[in-house]
Protein backbone atom coordinates (compact mmCIF):
# COMPACT_ATOMS: atom_id res chain seq x y z
CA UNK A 1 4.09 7.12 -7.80
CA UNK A 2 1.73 5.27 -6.02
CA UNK A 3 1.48 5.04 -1.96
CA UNK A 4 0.04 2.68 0.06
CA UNK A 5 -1.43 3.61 3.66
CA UNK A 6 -0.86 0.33 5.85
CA UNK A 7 -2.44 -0.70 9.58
CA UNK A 8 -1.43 -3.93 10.72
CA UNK A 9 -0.21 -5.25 7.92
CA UNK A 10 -2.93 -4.31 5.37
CA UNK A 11 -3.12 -2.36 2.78
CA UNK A 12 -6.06 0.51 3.38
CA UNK A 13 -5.49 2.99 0.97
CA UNK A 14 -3.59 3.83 -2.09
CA UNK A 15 -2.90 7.20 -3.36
CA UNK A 16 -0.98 8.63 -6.62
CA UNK A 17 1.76 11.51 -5.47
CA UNK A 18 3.98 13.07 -7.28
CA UNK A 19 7.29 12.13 -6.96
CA UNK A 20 8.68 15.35 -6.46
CA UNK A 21 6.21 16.95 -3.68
CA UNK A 22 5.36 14.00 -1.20
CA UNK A 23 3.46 15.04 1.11
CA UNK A 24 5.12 15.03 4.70
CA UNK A 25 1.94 13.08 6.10
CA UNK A 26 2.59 9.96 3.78
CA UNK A 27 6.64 10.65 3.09
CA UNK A 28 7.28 6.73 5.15
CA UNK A 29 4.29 5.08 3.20
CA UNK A 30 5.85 2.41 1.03
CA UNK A 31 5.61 2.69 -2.72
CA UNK A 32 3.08 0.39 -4.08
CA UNK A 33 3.39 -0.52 -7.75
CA UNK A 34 0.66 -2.93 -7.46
CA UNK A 35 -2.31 -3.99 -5.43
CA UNK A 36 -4.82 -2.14 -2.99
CA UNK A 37 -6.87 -2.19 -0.28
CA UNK A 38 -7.16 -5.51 1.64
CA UNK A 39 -3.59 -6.72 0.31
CA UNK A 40 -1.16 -7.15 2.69
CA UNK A 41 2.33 -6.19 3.52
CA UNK A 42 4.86 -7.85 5.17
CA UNK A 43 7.62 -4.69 5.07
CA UNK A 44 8.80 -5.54 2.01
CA UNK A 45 6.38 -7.04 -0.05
CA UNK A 46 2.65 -7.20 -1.02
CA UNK A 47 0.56 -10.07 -1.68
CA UNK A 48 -3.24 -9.95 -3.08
CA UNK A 49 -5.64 -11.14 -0.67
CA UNK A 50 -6.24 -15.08 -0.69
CA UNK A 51 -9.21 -16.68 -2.01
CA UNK A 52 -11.17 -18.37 0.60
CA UNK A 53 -14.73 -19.97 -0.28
CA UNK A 54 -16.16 -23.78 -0.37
């Protein structure tokens, strides 16, 4: 199961627990099937960062 560590609405770090020893520091992390650092999360759902250039 995958965790992601969120400030401010961004993702800054996933980790892989087990599902059946989460550790009490990350227990209210939401799971995170997908994405990574720099998405963002809205309290229920990620979204990949938006493209922004020329």
């Amino acid at each position: 199961m995958r965790l992601a560590e969120i400030d401010e609405g961004i993702v800054v770090n996933v980790i892989v627990v087990d599902p059946d020893a989460v550790p009490e520091w990350c227990a209210d992390w939401p799971e995170c099937a997908e994405g990574g650092p720099g998405w963002t999360f809205d309290g229920e759902t990620f979204a990949a960062p938006t493209q922004q250039g020329s």
